[in-house]
N, C-alpha and C. Protein backbone atom coordinates (compact mmCIF):
# COMPACT_ATOMS: atom_id res chain seq x y z
N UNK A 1 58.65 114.79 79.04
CA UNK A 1 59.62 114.88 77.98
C UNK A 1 59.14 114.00 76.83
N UNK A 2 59.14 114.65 75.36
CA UNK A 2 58.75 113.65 74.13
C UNK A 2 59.82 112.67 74.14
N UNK A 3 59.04 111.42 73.51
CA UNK A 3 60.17 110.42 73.06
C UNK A 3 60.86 111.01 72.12
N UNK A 4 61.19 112.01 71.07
CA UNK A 4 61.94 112.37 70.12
C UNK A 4 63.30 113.04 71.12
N UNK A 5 62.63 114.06 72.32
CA UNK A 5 63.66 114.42 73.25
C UNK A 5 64.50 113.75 73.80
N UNK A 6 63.84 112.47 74.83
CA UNK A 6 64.86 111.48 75.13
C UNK A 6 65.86 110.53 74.47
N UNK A 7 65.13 109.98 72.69
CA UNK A 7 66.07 109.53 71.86
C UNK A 7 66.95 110.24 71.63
N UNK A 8 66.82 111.95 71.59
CA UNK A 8 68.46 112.66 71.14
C UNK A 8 68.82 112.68 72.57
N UNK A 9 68.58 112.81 73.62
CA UNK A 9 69.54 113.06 74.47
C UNK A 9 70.27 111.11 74.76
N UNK A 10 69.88 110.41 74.72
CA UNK A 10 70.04 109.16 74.69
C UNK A 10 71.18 109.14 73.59
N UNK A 11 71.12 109.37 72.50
CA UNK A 11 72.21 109.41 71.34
C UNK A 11 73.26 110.27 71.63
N UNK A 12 72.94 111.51 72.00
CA UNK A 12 74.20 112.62 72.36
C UNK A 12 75.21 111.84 74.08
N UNK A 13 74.48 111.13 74.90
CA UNK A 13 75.19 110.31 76.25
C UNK A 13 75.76 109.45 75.49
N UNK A 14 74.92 108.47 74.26
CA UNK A 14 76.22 107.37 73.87
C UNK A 14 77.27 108.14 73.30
N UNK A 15 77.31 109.08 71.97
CA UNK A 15 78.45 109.66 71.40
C UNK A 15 79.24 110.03 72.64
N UNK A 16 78.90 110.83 73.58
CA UNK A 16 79.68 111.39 74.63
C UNK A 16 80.73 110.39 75.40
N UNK A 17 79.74 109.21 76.02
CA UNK A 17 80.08 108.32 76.21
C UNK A 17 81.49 107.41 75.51
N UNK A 18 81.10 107.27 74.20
CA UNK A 18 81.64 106.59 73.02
C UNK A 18 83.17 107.26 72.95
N UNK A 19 83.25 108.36 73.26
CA UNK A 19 84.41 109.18 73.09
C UNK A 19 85.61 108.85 74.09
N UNK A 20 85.25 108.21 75.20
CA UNK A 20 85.96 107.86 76.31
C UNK A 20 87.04 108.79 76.82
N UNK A 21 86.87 109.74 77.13
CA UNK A 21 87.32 111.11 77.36
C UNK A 21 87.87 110.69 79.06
N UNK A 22 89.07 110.79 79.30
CA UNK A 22 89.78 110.16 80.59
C UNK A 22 89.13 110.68 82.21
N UNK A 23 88.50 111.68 81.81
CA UNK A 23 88.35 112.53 83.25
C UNK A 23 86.62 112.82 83.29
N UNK A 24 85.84 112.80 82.28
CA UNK A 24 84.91 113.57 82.23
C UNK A 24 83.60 112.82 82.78
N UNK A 25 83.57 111.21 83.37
CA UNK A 25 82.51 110.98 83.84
C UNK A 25 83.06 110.40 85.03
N UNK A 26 83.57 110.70 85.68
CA UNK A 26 83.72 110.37 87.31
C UNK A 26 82.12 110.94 87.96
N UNK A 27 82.20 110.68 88.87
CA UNK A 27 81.21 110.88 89.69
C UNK A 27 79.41 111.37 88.85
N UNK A 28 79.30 111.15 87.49
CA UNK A 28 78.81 111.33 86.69
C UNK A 28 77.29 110.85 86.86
N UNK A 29 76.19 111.07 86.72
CA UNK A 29 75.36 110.57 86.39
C UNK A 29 74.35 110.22 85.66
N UNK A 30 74.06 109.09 85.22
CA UNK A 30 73.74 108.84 83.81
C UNK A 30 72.60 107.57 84.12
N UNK A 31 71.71 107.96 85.01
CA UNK A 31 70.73 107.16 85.09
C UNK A 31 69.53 106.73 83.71
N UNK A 32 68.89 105.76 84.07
CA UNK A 32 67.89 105.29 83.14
C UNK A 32 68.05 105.43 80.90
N UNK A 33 69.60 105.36 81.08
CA UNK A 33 69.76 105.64 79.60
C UNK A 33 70.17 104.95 78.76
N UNK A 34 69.48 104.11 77.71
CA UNK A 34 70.14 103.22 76.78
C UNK A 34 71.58 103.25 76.19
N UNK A 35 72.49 102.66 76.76
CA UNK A 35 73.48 102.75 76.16
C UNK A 35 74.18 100.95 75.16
N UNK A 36 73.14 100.42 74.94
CA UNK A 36 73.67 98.84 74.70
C UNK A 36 74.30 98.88 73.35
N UNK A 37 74.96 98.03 73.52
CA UNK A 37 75.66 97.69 72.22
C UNK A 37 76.97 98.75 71.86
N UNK A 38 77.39 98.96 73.46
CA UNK A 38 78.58 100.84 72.80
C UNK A 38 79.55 99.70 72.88
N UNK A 39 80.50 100.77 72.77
CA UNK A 39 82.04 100.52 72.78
C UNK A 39 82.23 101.46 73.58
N UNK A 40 82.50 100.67 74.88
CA UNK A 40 83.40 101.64 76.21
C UNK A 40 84.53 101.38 76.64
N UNK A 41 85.52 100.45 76.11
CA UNK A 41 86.19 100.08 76.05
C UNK A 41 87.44 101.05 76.63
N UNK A 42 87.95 100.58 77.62
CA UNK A 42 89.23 101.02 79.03
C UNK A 42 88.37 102.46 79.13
N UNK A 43 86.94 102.76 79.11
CA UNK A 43 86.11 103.75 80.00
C UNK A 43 86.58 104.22 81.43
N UNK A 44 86.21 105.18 81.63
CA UNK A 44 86.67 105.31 83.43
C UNK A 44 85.30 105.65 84.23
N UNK A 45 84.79 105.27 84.99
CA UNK A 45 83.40 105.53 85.30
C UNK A 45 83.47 105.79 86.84
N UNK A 46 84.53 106.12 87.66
CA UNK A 46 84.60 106.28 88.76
C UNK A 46 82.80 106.64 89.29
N UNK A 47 82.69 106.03 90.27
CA UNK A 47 81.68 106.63 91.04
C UNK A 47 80.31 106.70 90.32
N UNK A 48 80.09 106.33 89.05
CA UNK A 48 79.23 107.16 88.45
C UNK A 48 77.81 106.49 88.37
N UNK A 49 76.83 107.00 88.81
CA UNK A 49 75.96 106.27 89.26
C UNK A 49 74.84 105.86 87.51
N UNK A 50 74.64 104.57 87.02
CA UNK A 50 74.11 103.92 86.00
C UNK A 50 72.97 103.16 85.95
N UNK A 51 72.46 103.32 86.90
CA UNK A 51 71.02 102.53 87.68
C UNK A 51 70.11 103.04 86.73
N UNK A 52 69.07 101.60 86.58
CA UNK A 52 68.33 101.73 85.40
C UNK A 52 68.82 101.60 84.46
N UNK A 53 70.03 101.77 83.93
CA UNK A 53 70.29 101.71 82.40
C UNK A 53 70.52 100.39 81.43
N UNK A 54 70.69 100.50 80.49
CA UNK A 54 69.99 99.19 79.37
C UNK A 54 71.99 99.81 79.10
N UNK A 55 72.72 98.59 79.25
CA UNK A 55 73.82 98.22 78.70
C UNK A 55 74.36 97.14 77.89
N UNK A 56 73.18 96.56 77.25
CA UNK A 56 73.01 94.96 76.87
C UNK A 56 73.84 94.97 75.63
N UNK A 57 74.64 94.18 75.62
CA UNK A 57 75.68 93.55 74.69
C UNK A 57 77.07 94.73 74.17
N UNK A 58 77.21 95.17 75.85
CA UNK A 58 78.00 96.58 75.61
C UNK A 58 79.56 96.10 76.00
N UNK A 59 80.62 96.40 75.60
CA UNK A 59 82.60 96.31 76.02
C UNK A 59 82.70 97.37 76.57
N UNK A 60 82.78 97.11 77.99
CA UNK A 60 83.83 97.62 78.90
C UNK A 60 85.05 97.21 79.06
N UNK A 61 85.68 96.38 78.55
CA UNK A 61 86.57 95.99 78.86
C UNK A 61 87.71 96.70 79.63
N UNK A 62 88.44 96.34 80.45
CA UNK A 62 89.94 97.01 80.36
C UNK A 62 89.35 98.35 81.18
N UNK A 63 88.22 98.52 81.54
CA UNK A 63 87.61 99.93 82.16
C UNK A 63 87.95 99.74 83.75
N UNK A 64 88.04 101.34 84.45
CA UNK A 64 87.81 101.75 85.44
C UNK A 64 86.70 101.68 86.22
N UNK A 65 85.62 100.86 86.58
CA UNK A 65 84.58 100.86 87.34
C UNK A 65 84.24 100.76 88.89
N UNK A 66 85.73 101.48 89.32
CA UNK A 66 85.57 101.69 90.94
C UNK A 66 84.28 102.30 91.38
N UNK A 67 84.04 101.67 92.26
CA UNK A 67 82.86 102.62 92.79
C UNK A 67 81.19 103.24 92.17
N UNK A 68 81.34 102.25 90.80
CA UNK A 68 79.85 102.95 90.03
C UNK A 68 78.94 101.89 90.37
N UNK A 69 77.88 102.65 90.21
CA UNK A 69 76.62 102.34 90.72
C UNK A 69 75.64 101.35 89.44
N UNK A 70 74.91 99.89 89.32
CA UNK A 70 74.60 99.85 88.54
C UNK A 70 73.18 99.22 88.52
N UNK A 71 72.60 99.47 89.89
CA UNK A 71 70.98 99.36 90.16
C UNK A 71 70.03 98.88 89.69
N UNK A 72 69.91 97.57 89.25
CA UNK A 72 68.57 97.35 88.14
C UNK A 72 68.99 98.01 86.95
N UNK A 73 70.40 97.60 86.55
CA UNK A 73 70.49 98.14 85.44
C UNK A 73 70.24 96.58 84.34
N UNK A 74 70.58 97.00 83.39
CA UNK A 74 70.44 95.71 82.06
C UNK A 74 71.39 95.50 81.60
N UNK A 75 72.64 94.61 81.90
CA UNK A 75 73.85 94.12 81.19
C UNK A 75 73.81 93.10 80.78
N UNK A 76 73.11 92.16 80.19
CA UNK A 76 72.89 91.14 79.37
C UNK A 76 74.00 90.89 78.41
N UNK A 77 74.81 90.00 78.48
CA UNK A 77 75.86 89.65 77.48
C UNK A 77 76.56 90.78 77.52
N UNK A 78 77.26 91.68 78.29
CA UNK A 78 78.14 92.66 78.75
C UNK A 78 79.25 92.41 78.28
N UNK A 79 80.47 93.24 78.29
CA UNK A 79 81.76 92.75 78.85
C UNK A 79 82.38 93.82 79.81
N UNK A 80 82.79 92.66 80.60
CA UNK A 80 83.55 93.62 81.80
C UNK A 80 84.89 93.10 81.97
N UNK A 81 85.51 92.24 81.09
CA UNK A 81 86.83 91.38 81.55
C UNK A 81 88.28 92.63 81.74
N UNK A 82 88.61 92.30 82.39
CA UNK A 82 89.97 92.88 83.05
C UNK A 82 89.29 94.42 83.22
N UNK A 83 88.14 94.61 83.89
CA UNK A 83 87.90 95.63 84.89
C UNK A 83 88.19 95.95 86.08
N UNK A 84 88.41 96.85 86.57
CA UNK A 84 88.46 97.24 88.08
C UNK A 84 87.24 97.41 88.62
N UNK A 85 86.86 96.50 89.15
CA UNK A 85 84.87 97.16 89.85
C UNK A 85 85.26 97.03 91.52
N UNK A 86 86.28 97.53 92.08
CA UNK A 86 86.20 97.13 93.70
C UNK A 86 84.47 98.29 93.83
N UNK A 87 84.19 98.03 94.65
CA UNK A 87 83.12 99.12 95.52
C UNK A 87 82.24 99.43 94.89
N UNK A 88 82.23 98.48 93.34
CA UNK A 88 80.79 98.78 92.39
C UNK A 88 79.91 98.12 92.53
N UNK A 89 78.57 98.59 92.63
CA UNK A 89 77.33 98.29 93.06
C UNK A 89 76.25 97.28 91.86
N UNK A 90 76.16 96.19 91.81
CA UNK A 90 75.50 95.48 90.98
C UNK A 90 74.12 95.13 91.54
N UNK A 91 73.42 95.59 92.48
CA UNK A 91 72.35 95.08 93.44
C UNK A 91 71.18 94.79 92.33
N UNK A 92 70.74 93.52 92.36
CA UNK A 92 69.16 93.83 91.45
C UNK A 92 69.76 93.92 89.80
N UNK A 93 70.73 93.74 89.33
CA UNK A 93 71.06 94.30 87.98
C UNK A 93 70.84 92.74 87.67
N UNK A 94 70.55 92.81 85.92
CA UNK A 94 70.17 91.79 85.15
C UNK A 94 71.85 91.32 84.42
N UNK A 95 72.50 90.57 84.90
CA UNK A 95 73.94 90.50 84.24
C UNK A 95 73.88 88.95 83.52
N UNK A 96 72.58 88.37 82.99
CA UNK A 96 72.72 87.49 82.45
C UNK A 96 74.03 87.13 81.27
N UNK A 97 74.84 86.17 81.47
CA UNK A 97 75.82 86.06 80.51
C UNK A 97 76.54 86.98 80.19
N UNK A 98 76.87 87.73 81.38
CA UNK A 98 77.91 88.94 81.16
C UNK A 98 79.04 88.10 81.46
N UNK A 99 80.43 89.14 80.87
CA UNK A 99 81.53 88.33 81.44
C UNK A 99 82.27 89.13 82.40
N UNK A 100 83.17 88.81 82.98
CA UNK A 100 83.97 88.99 84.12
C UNK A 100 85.04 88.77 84.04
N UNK A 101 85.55 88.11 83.20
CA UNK A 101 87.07 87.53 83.06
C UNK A 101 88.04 88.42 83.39
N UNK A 102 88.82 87.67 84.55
CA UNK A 102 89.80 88.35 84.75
C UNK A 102 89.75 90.30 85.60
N UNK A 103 88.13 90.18 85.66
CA UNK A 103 87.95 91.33 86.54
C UNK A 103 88.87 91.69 87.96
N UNK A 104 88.89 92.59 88.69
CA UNK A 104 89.24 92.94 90.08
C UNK A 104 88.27 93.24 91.02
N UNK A 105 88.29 92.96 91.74
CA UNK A 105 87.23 93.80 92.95
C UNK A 105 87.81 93.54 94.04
N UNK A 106 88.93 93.95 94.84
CA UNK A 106 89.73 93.33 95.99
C UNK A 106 89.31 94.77 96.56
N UNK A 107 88.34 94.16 98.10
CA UNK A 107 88.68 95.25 99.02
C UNK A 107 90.11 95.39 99.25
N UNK A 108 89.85 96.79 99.83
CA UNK A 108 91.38 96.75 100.68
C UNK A 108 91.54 96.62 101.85
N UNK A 109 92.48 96.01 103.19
CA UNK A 109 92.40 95.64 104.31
C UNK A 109 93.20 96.79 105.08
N UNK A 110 91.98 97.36 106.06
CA UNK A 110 92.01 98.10 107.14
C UNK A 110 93.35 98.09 108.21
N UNK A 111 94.74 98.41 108.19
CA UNK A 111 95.69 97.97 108.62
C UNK A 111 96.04 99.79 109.17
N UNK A 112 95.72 100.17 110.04
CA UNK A 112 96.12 101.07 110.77
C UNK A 112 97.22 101.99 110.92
N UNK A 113 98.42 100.59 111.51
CA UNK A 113 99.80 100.89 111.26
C UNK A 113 100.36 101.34 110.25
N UNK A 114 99.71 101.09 108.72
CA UNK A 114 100.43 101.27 107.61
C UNK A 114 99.39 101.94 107.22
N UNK A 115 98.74 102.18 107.38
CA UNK A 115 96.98 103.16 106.32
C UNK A 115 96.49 103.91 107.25
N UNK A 116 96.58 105.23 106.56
CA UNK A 116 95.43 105.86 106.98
C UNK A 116 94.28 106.08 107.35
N UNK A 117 93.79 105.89 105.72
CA UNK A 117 92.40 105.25 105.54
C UNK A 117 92.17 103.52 105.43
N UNK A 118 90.77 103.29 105.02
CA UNK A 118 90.66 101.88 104.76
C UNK A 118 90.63 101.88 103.22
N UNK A 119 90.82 100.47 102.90
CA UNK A 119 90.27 100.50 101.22
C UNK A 119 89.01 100.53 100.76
N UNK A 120 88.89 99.88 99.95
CA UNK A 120 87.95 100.05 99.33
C UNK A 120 86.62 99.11 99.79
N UNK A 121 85.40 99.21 99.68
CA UNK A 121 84.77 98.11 99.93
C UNK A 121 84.32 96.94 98.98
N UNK A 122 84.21 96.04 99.42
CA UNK A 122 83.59 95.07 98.19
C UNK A 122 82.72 94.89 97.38
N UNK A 123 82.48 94.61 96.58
CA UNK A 123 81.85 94.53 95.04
C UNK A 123 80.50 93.78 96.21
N UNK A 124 79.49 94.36 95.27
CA UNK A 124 77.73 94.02 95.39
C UNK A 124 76.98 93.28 94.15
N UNK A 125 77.03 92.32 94.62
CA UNK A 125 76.05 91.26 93.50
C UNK A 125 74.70 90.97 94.06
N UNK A 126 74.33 91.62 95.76
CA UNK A 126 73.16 91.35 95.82
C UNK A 126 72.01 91.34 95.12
N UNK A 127 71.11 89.85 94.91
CA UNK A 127 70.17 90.37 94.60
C UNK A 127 70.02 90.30 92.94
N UNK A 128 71.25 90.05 92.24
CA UNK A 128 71.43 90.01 90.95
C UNK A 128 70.93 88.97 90.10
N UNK A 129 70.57 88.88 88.66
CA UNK A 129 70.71 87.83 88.22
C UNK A 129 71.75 87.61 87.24
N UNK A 130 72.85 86.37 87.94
CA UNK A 130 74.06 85.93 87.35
C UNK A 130 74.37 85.09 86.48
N UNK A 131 73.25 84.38 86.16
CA UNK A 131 72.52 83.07 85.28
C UNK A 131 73.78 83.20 83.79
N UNK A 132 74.03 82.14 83.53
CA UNK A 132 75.23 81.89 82.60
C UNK A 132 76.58 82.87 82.84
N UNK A 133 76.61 83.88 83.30
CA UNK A 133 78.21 84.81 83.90
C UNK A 133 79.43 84.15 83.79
N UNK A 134 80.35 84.61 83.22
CA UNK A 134 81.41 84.18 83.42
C UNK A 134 82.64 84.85 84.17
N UNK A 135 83.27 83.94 85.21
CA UNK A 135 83.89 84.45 86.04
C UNK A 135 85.76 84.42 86.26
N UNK A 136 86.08 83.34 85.06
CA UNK A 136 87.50 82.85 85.07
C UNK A 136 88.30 83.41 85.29
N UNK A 137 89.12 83.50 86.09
CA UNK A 137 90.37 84.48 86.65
C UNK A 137 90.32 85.45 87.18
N UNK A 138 88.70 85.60 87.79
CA UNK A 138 88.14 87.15 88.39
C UNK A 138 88.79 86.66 89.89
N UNK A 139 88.60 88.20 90.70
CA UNK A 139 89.28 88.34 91.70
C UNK A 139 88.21 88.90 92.44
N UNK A 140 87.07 88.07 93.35
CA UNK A 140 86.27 89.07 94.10
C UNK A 140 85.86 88.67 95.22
N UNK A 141 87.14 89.37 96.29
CA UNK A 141 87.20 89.41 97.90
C UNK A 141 86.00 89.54 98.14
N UNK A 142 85.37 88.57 99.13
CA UNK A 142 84.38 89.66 100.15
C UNK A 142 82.94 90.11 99.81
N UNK A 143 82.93 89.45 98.22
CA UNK A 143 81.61 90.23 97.36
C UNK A 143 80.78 89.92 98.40
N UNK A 144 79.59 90.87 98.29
CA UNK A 144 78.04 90.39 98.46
C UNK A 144 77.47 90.33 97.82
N UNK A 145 76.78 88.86 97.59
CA UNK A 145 76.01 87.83 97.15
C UNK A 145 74.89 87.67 97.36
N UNK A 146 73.64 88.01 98.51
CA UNK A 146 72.67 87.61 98.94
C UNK A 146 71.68 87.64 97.81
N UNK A 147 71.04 86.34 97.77
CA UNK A 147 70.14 86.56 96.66
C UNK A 147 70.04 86.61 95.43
N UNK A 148 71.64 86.50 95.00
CA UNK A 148 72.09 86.60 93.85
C UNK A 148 72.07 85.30 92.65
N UNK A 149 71.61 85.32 91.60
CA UNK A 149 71.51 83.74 91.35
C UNK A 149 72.62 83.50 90.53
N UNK A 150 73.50 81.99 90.40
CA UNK A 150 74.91 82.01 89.43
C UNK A 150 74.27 81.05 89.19
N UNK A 151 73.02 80.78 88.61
CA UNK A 151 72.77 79.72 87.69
C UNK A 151 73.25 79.35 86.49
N UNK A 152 74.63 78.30 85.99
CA UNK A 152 75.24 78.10 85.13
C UNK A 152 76.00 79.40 84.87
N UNK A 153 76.49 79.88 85.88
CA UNK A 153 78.05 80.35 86.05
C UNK A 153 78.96 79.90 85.91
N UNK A 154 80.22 80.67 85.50
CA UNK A 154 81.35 79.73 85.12
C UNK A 154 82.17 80.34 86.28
N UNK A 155 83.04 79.75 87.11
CA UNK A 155 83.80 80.35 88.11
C UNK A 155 84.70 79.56 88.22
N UNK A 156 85.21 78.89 87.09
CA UNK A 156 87.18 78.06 87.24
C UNK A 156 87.44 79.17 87.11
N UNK A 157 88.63 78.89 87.81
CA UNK A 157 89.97 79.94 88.23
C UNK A 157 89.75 81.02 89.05
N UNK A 158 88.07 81.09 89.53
CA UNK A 158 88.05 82.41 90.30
C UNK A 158 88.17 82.90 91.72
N UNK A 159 88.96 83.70 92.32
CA UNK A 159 88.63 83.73 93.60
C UNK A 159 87.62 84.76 93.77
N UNK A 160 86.91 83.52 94.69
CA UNK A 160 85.55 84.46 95.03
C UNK A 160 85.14 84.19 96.27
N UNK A 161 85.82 84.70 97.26
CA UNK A 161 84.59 85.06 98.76
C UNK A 161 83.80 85.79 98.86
N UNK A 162 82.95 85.53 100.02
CA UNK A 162 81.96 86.45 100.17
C UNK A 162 82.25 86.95 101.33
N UNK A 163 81.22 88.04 101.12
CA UNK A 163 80.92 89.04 102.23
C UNK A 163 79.40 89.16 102.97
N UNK A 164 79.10 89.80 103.87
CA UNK A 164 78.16 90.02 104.29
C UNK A 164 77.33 91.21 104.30
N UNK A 165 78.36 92.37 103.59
CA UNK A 165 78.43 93.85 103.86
C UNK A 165 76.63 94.09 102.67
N UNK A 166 75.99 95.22 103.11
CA UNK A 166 75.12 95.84 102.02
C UNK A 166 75.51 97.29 101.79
């Protein structure tokens, strides 16, 4: 594919993107594609797998990020504050000085008597680099951590256990 091809299709995913259209990227995939510097702001990204992608100095804020995938992606100075990320995948992703504030990621607990199913599983930081992150008032049951570095992380106010899960 020419680089002239991938820059328009790269421009036509951010506009698309940019539009924040309530239903249209669930389970979506949108690997290896520059999207930094958008405005995704209360986005819904259910499921949607983002690995590889360059999101550097991008607002999510206020977004839906159950369950998406974000693989060696590039979130450098991000925002993710008052997101939902239970069961989203950060393994290997570059989240230098992203923020978190006030995020969610609460598994849900396996209770039989009252559930059907189980909830959700816990948020994945394996492996990440977390170096300056900020975490104040985030909520993340159970994460997995292995390998992950929070060099000059900020984590007042946060609850944060870990997990063991991959």
């Amino acid at each position: 594919m020419s680089t002239v091809m991938v820059l328009s299709v790269n421009k036509i995913t951010n506009y698309w993107l940019e539009e924040k259209k309530p239903y249209d990227y669930i389970h979506e995939v949108f690997r290896k594609i520059d999207g930094s510097q958008g405005n995704y702001e209360g986005i819904r990204l259910q499921y949607a797998d983002l690995s590889e992608s360059s999101f550097i100095n991008s607002d999510f804020t206020g977004g839906n990020l159950i369950g998406s995938c974000w693989y060696k992606a590039y979130l450098q100075e991000a925002d993710f504050n008052d997101c939902l990320i239970q069961e989203a995948r950060f393994e290997k992703a570059n989240l230098r000085g992203t923020s978190f504030r006030d995020a969610v990621a609460v598994p849900g607990i396996y209770q039989s008597e009252r559930w059907e199913r189980p909830g959700f599983q816990p948020v994945s930081f394996a492996g990440a680099d977390l170096t300056g992150a900020k975490f104040q008032g985030a909520n993340f049951i159970g994460a997995a951590v292995e390998g992950a570095c929070f060099k000059g992380a900020v984590l007042d106010g946060t609850r944060f256990s870990l997990g063991m899960h991959l």
